[in-house]
PDB file of N, CA and C in Angstrom:
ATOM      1  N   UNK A   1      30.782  47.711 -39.167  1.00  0.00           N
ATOM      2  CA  UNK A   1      31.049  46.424 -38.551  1.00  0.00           C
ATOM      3  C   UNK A   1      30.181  45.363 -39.219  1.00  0.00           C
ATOM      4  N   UNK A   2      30.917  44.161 -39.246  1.00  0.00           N
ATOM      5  CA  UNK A   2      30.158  43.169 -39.843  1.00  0.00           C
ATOM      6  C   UNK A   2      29.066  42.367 -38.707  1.00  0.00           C
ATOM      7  N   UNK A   3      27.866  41.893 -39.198  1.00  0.00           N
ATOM      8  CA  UNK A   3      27.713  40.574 -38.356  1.00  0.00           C
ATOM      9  C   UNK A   3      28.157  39.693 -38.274  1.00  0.00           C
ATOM     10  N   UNK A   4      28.536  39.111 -36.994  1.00  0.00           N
ATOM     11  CA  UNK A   4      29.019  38.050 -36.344  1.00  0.00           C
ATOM     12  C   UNK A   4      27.827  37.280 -35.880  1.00  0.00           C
ATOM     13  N   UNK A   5      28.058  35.652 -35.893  1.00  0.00           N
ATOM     14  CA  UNK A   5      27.374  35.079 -35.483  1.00  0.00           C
ATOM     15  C   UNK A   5      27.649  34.233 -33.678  1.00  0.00           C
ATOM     16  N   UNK A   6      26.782  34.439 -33.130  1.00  0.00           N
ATOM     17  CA  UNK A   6      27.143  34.083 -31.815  1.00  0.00           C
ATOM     18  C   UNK A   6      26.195  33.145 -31.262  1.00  0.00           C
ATOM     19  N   UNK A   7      26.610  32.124 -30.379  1.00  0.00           N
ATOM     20  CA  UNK A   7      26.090  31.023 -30.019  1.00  0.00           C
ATOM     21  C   UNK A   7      25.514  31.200 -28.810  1.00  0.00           C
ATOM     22  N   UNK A   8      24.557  31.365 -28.098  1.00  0.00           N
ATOM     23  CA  UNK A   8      24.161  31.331 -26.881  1.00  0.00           C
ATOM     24  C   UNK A   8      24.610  30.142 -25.929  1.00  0.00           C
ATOM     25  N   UNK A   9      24.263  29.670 -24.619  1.00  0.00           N
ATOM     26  CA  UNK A   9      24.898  28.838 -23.651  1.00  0.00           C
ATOM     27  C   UNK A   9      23.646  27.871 -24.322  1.00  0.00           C
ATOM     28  N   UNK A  10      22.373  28.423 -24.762  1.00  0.00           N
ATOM     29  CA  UNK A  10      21.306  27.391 -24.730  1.00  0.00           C
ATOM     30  C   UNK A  10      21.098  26.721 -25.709  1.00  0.00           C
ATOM     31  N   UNK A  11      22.184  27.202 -26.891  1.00  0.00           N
ATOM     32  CA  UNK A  11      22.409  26.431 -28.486  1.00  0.00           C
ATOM     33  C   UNK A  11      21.826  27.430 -29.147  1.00  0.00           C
ATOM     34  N   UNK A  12      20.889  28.643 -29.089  1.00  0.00           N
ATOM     35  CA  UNK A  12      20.071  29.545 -29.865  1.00  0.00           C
ATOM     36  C   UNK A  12      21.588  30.260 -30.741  1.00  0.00           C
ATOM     37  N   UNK A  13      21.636  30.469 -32.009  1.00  0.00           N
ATOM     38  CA  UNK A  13      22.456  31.009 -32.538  1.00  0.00           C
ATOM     39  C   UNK A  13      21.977  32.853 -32.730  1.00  0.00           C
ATOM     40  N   UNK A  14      22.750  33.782 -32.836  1.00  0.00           N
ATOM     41  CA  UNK A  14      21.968  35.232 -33.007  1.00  0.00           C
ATOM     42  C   UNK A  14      22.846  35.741 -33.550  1.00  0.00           C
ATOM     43  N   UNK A  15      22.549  36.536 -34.906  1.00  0.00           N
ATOM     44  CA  UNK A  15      23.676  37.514 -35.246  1.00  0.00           C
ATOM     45  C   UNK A  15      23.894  38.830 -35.339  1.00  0.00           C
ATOM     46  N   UNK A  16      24.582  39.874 -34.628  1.00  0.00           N
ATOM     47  CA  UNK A  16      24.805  40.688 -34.262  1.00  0.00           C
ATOM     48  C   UNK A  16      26.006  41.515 -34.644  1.00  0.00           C
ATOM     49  N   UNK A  17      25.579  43.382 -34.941  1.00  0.00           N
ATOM     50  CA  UNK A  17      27.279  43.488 -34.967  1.00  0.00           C
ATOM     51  C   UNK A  17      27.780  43.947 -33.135  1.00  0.00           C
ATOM     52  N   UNK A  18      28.266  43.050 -33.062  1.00  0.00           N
ATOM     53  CA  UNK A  18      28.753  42.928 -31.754  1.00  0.00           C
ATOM     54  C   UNK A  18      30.195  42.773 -31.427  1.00  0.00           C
ATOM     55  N   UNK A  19      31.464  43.556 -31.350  1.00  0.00           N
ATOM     56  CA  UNK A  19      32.602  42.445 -31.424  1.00  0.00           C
ATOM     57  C   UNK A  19      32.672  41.295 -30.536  1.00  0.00           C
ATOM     58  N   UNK A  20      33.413  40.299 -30.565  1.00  0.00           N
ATOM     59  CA  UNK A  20      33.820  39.267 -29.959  1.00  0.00           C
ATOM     60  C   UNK A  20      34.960  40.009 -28.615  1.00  0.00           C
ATOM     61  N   UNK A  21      35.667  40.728 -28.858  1.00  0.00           N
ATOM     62  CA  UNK A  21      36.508  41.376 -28.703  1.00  0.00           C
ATOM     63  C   UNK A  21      36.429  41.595 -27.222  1.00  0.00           C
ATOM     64  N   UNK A  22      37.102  40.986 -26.341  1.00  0.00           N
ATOM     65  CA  UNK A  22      36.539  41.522 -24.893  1.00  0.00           C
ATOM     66  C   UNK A  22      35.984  40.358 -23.768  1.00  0.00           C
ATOM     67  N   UNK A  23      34.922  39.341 -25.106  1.00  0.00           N
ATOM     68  CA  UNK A  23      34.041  38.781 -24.529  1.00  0.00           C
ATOM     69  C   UNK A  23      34.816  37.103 -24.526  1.00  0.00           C
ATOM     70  N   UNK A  24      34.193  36.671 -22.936  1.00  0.00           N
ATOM     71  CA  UNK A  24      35.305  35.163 -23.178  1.00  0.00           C
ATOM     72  C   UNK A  24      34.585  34.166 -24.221  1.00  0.00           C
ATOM     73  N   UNK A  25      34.531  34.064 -25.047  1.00  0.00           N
ATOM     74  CA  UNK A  25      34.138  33.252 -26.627  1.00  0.00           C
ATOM     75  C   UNK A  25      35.140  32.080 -27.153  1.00  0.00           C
ATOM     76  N   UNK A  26      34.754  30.841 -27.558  1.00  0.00           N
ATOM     77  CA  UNK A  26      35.501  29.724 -28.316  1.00  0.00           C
ATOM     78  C   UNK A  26      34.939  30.127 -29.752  1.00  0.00           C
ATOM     79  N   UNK A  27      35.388  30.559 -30.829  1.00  0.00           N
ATOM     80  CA  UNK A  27      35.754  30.837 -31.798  1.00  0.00           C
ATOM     81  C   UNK A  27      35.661  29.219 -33.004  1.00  0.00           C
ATOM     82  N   UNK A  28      35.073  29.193 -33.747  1.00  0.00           N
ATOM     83  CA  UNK A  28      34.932  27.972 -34.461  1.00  0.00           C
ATOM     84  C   UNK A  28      34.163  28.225 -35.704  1.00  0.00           C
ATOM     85  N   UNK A  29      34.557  27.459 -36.841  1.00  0.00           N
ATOM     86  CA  UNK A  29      33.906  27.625 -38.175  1.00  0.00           C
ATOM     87  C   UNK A  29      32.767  26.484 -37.979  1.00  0.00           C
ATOM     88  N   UNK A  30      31.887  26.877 -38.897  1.00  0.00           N
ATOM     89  CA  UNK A  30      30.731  26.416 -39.580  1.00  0.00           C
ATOM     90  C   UNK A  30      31.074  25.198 -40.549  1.00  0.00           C
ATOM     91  N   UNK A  31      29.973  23.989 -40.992  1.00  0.00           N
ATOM     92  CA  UNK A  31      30.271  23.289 -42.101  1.00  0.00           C
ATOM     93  C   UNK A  31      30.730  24.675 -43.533  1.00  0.00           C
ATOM     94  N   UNK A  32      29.599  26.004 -42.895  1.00  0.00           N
ATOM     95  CA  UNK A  32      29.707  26.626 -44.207  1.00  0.00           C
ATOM     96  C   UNK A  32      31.129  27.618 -44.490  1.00  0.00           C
ATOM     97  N   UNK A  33      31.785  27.260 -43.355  1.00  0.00           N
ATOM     98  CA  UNK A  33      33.068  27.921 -43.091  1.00  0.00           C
ATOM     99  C   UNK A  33      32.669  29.510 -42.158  1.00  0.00           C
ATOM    100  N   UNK A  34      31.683  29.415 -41.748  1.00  0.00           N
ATOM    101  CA  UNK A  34      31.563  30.971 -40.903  1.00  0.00           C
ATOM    102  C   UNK A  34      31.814  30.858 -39.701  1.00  0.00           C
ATOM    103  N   UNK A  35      32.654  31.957 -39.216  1.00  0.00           N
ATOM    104  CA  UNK A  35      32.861  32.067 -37.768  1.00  0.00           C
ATOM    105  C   UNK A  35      31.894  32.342 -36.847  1.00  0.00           C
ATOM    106  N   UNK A  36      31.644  31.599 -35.631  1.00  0.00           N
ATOM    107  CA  UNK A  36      30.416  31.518 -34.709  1.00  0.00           C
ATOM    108  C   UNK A  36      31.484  31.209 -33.396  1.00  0.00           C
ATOM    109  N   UNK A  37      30.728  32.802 -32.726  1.00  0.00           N
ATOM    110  CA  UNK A  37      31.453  32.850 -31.581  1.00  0.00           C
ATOM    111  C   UNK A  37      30.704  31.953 -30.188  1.00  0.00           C
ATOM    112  N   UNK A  38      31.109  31.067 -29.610  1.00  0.00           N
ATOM    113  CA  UNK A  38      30.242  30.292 -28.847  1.00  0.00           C
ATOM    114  C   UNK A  38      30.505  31.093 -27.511  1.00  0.00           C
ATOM    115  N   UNK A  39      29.821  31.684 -26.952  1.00  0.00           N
ATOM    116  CA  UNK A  39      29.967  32.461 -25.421  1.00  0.00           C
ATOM    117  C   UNK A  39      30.197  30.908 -24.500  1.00  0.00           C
ATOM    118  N   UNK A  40      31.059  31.671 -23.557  1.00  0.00           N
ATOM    119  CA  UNK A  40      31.852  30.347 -22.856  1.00  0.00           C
ATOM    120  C   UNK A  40      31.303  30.440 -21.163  1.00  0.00           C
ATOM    121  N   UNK A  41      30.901  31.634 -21.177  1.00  0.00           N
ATOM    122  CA  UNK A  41      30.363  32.246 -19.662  1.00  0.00           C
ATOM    123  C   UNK A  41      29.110  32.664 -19.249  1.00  0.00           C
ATOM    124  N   UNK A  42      28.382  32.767 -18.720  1.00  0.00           N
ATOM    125  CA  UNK A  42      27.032  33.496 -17.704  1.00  0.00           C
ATOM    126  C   UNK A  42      27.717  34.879 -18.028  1.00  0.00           C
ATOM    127  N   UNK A  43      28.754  35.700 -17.678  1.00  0.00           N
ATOM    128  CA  UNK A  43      29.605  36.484 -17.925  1.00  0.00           C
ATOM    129  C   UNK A  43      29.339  37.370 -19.061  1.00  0.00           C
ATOM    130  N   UNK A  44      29.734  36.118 -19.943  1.00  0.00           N
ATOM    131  CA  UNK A  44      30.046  36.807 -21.197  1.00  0.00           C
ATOM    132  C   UNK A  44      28.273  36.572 -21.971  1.00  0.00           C
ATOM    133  N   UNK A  45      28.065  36.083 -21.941  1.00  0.00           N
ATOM    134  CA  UNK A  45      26.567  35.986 -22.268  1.00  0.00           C
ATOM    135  C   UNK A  45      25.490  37.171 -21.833  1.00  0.00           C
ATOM    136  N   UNK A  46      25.932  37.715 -20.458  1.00  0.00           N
ATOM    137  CA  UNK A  46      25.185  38.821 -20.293  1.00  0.00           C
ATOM    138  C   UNK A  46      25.280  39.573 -20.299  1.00  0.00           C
ATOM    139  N   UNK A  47      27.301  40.095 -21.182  1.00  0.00           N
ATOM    140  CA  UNK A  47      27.507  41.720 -21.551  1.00  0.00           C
ATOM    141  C   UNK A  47      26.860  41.082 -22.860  1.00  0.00           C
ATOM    142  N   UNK A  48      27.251  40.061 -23.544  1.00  0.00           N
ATOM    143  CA  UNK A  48      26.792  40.428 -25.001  1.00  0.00           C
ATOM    144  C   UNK A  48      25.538  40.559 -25.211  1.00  0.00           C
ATOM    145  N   UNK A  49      24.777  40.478 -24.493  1.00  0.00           N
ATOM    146  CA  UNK A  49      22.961  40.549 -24.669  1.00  0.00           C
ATOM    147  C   UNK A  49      23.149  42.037 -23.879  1.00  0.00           C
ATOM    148  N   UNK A  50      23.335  42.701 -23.676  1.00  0.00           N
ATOM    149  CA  UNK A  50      23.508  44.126 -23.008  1.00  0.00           C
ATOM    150  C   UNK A  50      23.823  44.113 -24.247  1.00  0.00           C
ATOM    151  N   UNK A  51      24.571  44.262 -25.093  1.00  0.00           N
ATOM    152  CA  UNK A  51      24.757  44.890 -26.322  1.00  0.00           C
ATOM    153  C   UNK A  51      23.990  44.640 -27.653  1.00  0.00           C
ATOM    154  N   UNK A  52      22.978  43.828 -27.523  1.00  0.00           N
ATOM    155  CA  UNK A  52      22.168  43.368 -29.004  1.00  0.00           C
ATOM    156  C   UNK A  52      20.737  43.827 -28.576  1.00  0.00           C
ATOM    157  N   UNK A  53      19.956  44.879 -29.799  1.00  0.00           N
ATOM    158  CA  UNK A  53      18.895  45.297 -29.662  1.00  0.00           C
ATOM    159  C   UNK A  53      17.677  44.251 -29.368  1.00  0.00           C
ATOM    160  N   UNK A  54      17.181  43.861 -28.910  1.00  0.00           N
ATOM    161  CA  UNK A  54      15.999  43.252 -28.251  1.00  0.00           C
ATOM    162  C   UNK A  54      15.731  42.614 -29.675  1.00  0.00           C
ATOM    163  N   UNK A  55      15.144  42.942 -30.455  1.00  0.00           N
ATOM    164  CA  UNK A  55      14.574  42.337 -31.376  1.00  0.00           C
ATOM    165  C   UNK A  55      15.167  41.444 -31.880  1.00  0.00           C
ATOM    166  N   UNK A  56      16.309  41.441 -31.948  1.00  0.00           N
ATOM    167  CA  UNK A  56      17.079  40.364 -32.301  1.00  0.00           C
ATOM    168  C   UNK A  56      17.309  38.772 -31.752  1.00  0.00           C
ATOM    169  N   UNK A  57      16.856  38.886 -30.351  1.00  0.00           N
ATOM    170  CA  UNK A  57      16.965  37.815 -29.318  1.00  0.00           C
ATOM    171  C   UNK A  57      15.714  37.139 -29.874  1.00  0.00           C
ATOM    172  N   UNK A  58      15.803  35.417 -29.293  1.00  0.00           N
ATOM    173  CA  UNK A  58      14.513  35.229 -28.908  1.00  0.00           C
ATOM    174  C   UNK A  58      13.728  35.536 -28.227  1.00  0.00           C
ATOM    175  N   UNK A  59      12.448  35.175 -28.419  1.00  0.00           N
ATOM    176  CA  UNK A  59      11.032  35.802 -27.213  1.00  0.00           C
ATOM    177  C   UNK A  59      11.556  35.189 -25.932  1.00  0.00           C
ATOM    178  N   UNK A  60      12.216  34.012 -25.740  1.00  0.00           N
ATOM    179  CA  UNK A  60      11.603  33.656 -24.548  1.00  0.00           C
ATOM    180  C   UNK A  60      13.415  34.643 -23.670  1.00  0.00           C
ATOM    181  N   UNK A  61      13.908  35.024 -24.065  1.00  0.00           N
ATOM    182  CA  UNK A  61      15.670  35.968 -23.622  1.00  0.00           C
ATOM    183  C   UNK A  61      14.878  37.158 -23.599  1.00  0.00           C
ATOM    184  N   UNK A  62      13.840  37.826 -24.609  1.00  0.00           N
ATOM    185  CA  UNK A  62      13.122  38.856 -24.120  1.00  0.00           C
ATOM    186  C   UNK A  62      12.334  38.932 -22.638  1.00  0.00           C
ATOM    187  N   UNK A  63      11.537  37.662 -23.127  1.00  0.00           N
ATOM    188  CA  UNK A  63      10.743  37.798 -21.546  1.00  0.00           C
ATOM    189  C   UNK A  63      11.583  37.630 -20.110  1.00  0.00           C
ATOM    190  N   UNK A  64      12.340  36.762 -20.473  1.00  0.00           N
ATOM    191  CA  UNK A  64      13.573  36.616 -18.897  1.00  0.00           C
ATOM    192  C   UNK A  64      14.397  38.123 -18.898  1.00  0.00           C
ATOM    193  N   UNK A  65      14.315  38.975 -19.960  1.00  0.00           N
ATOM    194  CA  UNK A  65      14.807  40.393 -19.699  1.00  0.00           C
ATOM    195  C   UNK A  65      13.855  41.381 -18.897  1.00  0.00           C
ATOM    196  N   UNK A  66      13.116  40.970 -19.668  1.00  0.00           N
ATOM    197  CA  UNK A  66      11.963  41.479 -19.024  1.00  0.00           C
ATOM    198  C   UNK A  66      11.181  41.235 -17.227  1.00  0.00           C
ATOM    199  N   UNK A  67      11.342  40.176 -17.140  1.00  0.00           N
ATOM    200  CA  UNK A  67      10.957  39.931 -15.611  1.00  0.00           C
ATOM    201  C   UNK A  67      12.083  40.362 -14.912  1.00  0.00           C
ATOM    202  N   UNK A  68      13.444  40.459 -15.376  1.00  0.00           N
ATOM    203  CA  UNK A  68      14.804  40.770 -14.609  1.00  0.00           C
ATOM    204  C   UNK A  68      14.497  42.024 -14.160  1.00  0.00           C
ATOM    205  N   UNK A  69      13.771  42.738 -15.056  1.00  0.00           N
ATOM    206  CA  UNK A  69      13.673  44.555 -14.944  1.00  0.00           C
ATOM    207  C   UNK A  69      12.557  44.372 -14.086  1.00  0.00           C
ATOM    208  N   UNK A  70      11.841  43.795 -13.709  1.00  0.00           N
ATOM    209  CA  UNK A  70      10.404  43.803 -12.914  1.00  0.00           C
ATOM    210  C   UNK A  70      11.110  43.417 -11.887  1.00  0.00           C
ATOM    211  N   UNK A  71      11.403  42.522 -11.286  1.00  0.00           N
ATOM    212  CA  UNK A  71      11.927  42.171 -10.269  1.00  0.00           C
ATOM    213  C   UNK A  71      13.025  42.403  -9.703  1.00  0.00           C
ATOM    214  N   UNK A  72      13.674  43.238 -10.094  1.00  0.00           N
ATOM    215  CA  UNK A  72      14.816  44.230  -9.809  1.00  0.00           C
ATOM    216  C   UNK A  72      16.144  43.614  -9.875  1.00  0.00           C
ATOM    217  N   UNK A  73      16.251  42.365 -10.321  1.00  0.00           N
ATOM    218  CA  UNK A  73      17.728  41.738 -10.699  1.00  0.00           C
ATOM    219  C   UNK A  73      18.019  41.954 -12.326  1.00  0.00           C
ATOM    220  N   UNK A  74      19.692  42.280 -12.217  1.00  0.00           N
ATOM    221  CA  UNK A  74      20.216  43.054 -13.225  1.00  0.00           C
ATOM    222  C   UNK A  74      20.904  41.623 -13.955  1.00  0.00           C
TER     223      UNK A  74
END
C-alpha cells in the first residue's frame, strides 16, 4: 500500500498507509498535484487514528491519546 496523505480536522497533515476507503473523507489535489484526504468527521478522524502507529501523529494527538486511556474514554 502506498502512503496517503490525510488532513486532520485541526489542519495537521499525516501520512499514512491507511486506505481512505470506508472513511467519510473530501478527496482533493495539492498545488503539487497529490491527493490529500481531508477527514470530514469526529467519526472518521477517530477510526483513522485507530489505524496509524503513534509515532506518526503529533505529540500533542499522542498526549490526548494518552489521557483518553487514563481516564477511561475511548
Amino acid at each position: 500500500m502506498n502512503v496517503a496523505r490525510f488532513l486532520l480536522r485541526d489542519g495537521n497533515k499525516v501520512g499514512a498507509e491507511v486506505s481512505p476507503e470506508g472513511l467519510e473523507v473530501f478527496t482533493y489535489a495539492d498545488l503539487k498535484g497529490q491527493e490529500i484526504h481531508a477527514l470530514a468527521t469526529v467519526k472518521a478522524e477517530r477510526a483513522f487514528l485507530k489505524q496509524v502507529p503513534s509515532k506518526l501523529l503529533p505529540l500533542y494527538v499522542r498526549m490526548d491519546q494518552a489521557l483518553a486511556k487514563t481516564v477511561g474514554r475511548s
